[in-house]
PDB file of N, CA and C in Angstrom:
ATOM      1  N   UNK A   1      75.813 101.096  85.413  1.00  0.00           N
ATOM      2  CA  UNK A   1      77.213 101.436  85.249  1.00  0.00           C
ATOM      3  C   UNK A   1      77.960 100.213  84.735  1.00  0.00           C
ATOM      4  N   UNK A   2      78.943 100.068  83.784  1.00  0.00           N
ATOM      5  CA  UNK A   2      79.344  99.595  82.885  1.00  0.00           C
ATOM      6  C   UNK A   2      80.745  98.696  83.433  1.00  0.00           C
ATOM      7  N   UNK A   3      81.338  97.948  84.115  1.00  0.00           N
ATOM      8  CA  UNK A   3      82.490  97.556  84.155  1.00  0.00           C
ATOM      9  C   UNK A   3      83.630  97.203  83.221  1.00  0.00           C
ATOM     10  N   UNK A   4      84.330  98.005  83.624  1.00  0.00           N
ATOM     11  CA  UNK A   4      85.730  97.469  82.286  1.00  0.00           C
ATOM     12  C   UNK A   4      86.509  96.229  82.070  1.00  0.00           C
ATOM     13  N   UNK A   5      86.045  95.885  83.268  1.00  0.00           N
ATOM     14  CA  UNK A   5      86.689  94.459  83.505  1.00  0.00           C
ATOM     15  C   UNK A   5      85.631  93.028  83.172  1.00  0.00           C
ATOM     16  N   UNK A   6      85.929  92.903  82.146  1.00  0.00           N
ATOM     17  CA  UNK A   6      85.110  91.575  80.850  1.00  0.00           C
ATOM     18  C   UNK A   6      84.845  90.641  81.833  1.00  0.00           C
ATOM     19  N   UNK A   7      84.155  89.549  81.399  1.00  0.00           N
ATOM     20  CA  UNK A   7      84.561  88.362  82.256  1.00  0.00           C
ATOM     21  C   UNK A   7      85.499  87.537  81.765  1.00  0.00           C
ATOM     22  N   UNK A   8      86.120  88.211  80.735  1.00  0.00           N
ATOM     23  CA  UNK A   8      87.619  87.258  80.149  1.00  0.00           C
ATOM     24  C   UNK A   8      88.642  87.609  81.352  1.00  0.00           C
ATOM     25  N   UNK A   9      88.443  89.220  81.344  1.00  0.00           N
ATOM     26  CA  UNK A   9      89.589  89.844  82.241  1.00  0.00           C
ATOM     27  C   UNK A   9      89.646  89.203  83.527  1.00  0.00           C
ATOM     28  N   UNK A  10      88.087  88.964  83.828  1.00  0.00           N
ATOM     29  CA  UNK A  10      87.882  88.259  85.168  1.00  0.00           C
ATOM     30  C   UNK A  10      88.797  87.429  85.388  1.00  0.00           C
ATOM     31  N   UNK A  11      88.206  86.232  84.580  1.00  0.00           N
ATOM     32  CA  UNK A  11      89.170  85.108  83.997  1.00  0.00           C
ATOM     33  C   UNK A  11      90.221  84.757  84.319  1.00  0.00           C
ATOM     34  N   UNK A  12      90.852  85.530  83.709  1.00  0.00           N
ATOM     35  CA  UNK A  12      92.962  85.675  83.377  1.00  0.00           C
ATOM     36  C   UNK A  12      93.174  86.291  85.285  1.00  0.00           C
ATOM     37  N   UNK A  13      92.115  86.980  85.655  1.00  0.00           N
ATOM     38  CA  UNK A  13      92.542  87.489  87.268  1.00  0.00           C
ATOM     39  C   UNK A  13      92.476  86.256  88.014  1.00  0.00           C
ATOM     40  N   UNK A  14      91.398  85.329  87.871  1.00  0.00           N
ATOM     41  CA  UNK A  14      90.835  84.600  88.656  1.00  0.00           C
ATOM     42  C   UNK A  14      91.991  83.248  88.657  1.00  0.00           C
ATOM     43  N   UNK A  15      92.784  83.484  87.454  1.00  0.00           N
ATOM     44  CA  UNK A  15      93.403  81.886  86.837  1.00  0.00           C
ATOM     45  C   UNK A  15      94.430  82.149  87.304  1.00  0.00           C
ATOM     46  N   UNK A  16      95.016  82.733  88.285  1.00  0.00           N
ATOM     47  CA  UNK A  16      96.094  83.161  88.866  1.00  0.00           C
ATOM     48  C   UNK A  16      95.565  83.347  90.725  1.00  0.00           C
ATOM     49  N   UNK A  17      96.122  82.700  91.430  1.00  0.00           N
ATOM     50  CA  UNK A  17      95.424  82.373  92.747  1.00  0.00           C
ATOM     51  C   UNK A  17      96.025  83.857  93.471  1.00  0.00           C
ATOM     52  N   UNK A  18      97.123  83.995  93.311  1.00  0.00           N
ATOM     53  CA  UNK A  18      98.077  85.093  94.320  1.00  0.00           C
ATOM     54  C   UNK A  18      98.708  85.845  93.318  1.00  0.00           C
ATOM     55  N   UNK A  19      98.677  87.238  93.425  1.00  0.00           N
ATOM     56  CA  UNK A  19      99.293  88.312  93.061  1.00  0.00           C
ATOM     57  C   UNK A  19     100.435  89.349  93.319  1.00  0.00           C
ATOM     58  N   UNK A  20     101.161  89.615  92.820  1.00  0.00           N
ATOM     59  CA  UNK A  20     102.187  90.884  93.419  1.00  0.00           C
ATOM     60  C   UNK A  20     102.045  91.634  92.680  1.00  0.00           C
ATOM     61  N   UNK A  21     102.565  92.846  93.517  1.00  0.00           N
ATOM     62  CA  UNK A  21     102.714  93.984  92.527  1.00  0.00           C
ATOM     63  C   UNK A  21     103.329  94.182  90.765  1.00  0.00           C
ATOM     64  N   UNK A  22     104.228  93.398  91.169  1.00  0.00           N
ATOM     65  CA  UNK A  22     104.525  93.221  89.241  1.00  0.00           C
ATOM     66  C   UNK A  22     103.756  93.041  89.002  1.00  0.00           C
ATOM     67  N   UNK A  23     103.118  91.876  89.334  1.00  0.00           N
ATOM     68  CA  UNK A  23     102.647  90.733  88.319  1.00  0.00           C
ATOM     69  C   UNK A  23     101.445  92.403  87.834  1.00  0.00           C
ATOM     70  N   UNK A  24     100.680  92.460  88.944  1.00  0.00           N
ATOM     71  CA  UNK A  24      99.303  93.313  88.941  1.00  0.00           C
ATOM     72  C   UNK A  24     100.062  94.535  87.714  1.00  0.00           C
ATOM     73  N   UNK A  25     100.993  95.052  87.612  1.00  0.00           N
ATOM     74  CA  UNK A  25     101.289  96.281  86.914  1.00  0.00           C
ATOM     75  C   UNK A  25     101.446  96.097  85.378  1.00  0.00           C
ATOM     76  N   UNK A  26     102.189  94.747  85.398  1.00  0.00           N
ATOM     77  CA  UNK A  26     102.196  93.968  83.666  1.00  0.00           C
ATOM     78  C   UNK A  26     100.814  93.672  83.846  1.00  0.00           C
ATOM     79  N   UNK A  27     100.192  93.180  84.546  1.00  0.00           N
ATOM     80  CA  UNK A  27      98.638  92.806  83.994  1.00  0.00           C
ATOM     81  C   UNK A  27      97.611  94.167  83.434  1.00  0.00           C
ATOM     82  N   UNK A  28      97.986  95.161  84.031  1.00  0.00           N
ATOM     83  CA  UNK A  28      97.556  96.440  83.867  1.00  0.00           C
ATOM     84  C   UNK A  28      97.633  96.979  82.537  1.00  0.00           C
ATOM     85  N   UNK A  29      99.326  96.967  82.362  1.00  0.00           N
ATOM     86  CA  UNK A  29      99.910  97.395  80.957  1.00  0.00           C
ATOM     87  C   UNK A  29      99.264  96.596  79.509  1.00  0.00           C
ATOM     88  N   UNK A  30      99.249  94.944  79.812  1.00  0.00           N
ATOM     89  CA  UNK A  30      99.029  94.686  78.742  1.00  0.00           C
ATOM     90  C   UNK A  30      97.143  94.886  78.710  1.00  0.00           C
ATOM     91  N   UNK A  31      96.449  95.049  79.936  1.00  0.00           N
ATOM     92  CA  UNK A  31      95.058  95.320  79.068  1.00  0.00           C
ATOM     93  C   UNK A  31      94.840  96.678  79.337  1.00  0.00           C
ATOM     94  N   UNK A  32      95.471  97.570  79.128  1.00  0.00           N
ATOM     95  CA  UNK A  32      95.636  99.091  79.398  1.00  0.00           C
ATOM     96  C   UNK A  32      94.315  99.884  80.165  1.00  0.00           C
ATOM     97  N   UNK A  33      95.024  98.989  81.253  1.00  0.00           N
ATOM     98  CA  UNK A  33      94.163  99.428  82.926  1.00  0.00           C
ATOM     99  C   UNK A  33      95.287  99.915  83.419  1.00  0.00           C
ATOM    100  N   UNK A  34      94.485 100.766  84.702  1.00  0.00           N
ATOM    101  CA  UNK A  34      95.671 101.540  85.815  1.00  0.00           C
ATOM    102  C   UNK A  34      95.995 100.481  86.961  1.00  0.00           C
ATOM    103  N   UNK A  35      97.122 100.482  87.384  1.00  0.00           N
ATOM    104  CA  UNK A  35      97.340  99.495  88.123  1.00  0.00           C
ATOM    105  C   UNK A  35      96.731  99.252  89.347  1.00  0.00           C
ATOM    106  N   UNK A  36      96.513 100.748  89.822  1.00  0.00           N
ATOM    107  CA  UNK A  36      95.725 100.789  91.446  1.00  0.00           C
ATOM    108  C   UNK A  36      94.442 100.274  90.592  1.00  0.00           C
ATOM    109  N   UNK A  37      94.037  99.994  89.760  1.00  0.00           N
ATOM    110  CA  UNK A  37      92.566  99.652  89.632  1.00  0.00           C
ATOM    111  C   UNK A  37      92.595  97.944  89.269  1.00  0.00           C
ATOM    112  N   UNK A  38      93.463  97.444  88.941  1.00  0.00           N
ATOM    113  CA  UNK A  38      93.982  95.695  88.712  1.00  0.00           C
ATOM    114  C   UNK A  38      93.949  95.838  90.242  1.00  0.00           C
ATOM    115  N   UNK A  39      94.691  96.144  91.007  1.00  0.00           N
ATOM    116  CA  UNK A  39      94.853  95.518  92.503  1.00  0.00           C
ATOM    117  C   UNK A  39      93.468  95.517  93.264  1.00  0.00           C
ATOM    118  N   UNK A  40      92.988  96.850  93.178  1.00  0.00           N
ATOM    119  CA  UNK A  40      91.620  97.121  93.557  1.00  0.00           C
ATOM    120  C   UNK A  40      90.625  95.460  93.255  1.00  0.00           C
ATOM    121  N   UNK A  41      90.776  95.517  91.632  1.00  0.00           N
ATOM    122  CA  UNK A  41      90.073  94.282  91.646  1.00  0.00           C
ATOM    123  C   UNK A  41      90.262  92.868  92.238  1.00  0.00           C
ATOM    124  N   UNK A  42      91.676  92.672  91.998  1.00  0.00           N
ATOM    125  CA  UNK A  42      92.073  91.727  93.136  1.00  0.00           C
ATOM    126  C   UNK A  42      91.537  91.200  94.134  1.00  0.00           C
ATOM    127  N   UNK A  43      92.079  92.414  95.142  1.00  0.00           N
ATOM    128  CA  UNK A  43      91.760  92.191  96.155  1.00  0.00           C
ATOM    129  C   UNK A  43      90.055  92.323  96.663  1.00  0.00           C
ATOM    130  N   UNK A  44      89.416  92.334  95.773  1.00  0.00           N
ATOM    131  CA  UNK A  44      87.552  93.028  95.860  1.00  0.00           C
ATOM    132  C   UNK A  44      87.413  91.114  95.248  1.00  0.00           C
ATOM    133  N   UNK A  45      88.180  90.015  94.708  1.00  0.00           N
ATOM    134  CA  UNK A  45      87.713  89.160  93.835  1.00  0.00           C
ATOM    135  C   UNK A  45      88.299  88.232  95.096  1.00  0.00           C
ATOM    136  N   UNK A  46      88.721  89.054  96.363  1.00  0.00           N
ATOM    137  CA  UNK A  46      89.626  87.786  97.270  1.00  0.00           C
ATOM    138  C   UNK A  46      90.556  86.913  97.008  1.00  0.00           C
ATOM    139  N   UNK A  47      91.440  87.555  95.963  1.00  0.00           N
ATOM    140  CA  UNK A  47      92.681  86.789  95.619  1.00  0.00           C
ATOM    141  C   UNK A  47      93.898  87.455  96.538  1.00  0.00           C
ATOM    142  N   UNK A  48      95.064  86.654  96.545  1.00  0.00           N
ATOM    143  CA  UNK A  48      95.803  86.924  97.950  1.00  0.00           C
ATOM    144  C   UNK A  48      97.127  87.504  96.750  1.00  0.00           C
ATOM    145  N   UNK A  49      97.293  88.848  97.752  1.00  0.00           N
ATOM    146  CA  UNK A  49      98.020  90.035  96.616  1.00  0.00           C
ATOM    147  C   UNK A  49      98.812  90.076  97.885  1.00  0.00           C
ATOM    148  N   UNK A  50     100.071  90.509  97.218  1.00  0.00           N
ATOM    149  CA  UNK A  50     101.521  90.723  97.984  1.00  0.00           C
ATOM    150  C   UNK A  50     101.967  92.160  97.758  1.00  0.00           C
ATOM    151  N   UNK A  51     101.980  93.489  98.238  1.00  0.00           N
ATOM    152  CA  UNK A  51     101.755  94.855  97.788  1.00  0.00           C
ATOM    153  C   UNK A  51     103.736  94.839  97.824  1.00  0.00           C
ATOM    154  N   UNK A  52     104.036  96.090  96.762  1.00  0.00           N
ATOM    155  CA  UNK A  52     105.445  96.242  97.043  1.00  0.00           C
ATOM    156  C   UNK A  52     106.109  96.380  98.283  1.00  0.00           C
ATOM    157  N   UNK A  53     107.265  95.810  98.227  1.00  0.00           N
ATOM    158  CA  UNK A  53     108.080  95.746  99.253  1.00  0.00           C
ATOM    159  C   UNK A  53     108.458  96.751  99.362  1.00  0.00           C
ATOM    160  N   UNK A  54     108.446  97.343 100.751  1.00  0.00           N
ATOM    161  CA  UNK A  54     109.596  98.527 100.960  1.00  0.00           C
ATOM    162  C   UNK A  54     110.541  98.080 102.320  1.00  0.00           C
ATOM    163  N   UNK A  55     111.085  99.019 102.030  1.00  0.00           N
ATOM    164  CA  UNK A  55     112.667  98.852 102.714  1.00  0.00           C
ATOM    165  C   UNK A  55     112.806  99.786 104.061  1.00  0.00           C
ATOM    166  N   UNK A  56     112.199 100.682 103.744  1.00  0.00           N
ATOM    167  CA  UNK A  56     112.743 102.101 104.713  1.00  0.00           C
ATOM    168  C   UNK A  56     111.000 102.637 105.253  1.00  0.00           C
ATOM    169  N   UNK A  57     111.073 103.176 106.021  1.00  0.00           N
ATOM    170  CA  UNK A  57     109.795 103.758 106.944  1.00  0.00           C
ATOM    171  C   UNK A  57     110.295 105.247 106.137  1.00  0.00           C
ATOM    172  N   UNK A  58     109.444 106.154 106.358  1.00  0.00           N
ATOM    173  CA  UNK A  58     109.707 107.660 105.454  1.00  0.00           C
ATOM    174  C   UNK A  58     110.779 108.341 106.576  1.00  0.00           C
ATOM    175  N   UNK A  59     110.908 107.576 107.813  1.00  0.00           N
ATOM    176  CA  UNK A  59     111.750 108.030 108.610  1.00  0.00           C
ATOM    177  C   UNK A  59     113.479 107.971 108.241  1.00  0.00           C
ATOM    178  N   UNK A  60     113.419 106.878 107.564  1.00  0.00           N
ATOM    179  CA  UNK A  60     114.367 105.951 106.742  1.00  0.00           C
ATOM    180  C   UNK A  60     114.816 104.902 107.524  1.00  0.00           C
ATOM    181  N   UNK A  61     113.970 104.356 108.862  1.00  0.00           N
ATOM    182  CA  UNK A  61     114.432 103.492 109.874  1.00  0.00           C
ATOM    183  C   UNK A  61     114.022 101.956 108.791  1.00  0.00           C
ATOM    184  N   UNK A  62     114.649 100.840 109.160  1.00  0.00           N
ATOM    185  CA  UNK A  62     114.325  99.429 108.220  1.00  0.00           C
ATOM    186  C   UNK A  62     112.313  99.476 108.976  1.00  0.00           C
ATOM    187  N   UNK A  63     111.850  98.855 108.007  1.00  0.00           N
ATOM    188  CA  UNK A  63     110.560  98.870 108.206  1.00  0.00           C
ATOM    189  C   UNK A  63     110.265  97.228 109.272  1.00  0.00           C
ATOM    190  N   UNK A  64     109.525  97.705 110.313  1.00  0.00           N
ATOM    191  CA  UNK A  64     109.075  96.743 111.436  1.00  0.00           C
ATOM    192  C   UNK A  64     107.798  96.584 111.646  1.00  0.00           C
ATOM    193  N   UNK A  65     107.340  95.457 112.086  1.00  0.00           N
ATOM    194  CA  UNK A  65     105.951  95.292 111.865  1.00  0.00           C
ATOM    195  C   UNK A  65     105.642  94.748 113.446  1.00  0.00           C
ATOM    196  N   UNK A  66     104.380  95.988 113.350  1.00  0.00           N
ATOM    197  CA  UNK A  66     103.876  95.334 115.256  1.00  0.00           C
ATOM    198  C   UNK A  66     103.895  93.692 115.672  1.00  0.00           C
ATOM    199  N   UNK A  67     103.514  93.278 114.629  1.00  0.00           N
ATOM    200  CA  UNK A  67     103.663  91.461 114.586  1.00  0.00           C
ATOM    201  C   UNK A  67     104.823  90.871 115.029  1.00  0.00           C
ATOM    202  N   UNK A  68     105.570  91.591 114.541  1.00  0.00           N
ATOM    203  CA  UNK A  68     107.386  91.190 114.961  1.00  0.00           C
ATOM    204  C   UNK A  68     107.481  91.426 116.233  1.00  0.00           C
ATOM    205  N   UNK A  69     107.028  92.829 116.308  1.00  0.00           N
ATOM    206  CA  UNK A  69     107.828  93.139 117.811  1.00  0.00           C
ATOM    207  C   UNK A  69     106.764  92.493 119.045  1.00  0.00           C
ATOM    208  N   UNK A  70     105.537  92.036 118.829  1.00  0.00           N
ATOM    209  CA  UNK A  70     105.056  91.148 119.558  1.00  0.00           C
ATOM    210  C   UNK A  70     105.218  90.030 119.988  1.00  0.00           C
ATOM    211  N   UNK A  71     105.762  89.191 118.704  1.00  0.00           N
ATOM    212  CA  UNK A  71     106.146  88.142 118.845  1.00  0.00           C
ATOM    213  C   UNK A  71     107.852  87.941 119.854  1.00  0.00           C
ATOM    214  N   UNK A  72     108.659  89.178 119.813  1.00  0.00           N
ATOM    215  CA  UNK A  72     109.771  89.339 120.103  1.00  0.00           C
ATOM    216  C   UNK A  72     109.159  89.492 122.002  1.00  0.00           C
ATOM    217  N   UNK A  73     108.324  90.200 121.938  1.00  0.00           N
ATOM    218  CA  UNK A  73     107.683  90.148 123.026  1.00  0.00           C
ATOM    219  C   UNK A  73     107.280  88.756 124.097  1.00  0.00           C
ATOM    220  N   UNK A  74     106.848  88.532 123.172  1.00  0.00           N
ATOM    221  CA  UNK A  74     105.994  86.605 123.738  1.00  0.00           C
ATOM    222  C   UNK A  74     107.224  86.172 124.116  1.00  0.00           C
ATOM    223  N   UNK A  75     108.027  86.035 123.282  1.00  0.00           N
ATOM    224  CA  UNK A  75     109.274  85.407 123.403  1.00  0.00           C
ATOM    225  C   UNK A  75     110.446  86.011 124.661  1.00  0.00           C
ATOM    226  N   UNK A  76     110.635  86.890 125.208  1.00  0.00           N
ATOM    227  CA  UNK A  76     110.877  87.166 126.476  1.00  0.00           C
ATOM    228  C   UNK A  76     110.190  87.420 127.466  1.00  0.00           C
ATOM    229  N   UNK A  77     108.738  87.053 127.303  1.00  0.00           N
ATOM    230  CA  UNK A  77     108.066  86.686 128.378  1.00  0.00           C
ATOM    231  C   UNK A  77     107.815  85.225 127.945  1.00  0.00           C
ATOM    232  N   UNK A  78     107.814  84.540 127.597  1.00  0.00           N
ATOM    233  CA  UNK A  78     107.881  83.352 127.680  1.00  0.00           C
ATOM    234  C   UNK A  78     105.852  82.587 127.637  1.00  0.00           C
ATOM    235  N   UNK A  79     105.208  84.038 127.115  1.00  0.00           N
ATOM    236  CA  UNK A  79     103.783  83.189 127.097  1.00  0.00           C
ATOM    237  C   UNK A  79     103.176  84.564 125.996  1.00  0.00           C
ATOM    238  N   UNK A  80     101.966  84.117 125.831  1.00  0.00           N
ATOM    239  CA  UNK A  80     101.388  84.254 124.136  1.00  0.00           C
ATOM    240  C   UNK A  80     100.613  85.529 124.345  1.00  0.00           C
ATOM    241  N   UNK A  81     100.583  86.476 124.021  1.00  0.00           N
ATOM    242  CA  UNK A  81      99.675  88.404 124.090  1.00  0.00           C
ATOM    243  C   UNK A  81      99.420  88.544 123.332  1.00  0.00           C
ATOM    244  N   UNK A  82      98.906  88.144 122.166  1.00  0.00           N
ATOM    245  CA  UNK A  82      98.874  88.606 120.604  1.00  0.00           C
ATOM    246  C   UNK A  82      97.634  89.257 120.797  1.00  0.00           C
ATOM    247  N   UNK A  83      97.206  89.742 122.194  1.00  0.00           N
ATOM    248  CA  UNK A  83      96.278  91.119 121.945  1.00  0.00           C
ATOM    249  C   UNK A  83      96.636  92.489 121.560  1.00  0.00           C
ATOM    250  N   UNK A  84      98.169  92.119 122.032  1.00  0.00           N
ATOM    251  CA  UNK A  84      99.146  93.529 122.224  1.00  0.00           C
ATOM    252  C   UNK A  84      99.415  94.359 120.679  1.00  0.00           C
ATOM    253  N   UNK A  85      99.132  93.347 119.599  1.00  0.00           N
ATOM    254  CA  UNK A  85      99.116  93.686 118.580  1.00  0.00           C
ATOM    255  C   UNK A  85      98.084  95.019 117.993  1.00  0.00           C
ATOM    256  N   UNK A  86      96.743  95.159 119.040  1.00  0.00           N
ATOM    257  CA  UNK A  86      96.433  96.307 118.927  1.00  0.00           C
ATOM    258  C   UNK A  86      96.986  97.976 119.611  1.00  0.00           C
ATOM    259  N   UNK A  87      97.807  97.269 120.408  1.00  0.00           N
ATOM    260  CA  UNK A  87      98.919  98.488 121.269  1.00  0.00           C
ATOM    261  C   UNK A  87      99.583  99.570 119.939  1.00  0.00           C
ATOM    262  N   UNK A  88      99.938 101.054 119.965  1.00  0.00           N
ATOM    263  CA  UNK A  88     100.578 101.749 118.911  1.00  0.00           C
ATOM    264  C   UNK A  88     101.821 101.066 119.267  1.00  0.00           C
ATOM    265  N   UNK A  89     102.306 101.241 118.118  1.00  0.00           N
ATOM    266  CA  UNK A  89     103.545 100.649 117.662  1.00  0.00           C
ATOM    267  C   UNK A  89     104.854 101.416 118.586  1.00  0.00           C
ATOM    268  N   UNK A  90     104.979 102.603 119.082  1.00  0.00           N
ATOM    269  CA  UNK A  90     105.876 103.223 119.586  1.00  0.00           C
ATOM    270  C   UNK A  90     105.132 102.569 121.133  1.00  0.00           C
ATOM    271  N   UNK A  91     104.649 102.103 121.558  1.00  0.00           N
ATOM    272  CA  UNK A  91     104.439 101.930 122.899  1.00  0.00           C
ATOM    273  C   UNK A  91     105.211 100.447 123.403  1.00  0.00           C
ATOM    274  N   UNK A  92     104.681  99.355 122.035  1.00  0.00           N
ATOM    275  CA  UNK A  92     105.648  98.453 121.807  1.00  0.00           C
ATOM    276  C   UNK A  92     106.823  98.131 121.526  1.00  0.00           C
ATOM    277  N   UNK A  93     107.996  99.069 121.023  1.00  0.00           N
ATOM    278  CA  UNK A  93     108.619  99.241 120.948  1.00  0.00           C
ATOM    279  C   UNK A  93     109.658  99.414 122.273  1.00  0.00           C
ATOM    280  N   UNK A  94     108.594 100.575 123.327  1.00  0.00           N
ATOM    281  CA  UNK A  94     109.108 100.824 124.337  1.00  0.00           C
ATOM    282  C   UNK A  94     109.373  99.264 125.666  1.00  0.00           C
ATOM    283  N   UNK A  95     107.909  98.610 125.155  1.00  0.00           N
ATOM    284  CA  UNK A  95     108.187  97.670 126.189  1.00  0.00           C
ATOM    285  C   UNK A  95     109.371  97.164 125.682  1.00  0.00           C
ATOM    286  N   UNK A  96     109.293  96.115 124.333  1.00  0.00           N
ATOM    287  CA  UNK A  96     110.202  95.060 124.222  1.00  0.00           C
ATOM    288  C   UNK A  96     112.014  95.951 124.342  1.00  0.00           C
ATOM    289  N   UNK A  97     111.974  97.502 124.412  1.00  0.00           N
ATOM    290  CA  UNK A  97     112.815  97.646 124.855  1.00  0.00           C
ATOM    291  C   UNK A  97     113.346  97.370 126.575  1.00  0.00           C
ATOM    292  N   UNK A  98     112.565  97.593 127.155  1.00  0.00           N
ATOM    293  CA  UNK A  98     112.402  97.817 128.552  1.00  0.00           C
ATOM    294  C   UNK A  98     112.658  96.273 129.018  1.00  0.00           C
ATOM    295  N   UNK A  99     112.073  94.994 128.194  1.00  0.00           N
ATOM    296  CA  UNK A  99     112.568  93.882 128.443  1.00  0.00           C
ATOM    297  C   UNK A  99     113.436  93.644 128.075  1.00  0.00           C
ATOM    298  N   UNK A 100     113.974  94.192 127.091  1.00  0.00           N
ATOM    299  CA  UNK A 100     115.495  93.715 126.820  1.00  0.00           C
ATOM    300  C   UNK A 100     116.373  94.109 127.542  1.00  0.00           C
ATOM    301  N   UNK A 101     116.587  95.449 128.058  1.00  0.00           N
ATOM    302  CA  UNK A 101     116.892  96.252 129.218  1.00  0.00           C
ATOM    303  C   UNK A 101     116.882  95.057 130.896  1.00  0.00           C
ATOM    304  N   UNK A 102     115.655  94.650 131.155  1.00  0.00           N
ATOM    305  CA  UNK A 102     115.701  93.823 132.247  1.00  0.00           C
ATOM    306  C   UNK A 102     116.042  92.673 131.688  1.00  0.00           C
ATOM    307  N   UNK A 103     116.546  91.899 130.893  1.00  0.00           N
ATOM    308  CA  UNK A 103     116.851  90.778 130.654  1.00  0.00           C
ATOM    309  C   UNK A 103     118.699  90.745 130.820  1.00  0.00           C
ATOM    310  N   UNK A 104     119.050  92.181 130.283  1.00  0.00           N
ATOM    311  CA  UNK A 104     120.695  92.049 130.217  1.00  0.00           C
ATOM    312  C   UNK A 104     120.952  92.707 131.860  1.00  0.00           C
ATOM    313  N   UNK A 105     119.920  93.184 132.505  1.00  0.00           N
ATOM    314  CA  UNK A 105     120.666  93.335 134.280  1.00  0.00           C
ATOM    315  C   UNK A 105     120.691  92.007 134.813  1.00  0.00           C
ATOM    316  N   UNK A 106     120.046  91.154 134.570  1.00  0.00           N
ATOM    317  CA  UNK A 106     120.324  90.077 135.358  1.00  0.00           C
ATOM    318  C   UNK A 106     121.245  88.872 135.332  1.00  0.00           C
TER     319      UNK A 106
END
């Protein structure tokens, strides 16, 4: 099976350390590749890709990341859980509410 991607193309991927989504979509356009298939390679070549930003959850709530609310966590308990990061995200939510909750009764 035949790859479309030259080792020039390689190249021009490789000569660039970190990627974003632009960048990956103009790289696409000008060697008339699909873009999910530039990123694909990317990230398959271990170059460090930055995917589009979004703004809104489909809920339309601002988008939060378990990382955050862990760390928001550590930080009113005052010591380090970054196991909790495998916890679902609505469960975390609930604690660091529940501490914020006991932090303003006292």
């Amino acid at each position: 099976m035949s790859s479309v991607y030259t080792a020039t193309l390689v190249a021009q991927l490789e000569s660039q350390a970190e990627w974003t989504y632009a960048q990956a979509v103009a790289f696409a356009e000008e060697n008339s590749l699909k873009p999910r298939s530039v990123i694909a390679k990317i990230k398959s070549l271990g170059l460090d890709y930055e995917p589009k930003p979004t703004s809104v959850t489909q809920t339309g709530e601002p988008v939060t990341r378990k990382g955050e609310i862990v760390a928001a966590i550590e930080a009113s308990l005052g010591v380090g859980v970054g196991s909790l990061v495998k916890a679902t995200k609505a469960d975390l939510e609930k604690l660091a509410q529940a501490l914020e909750n006991m932090g303003s009764e006292a």
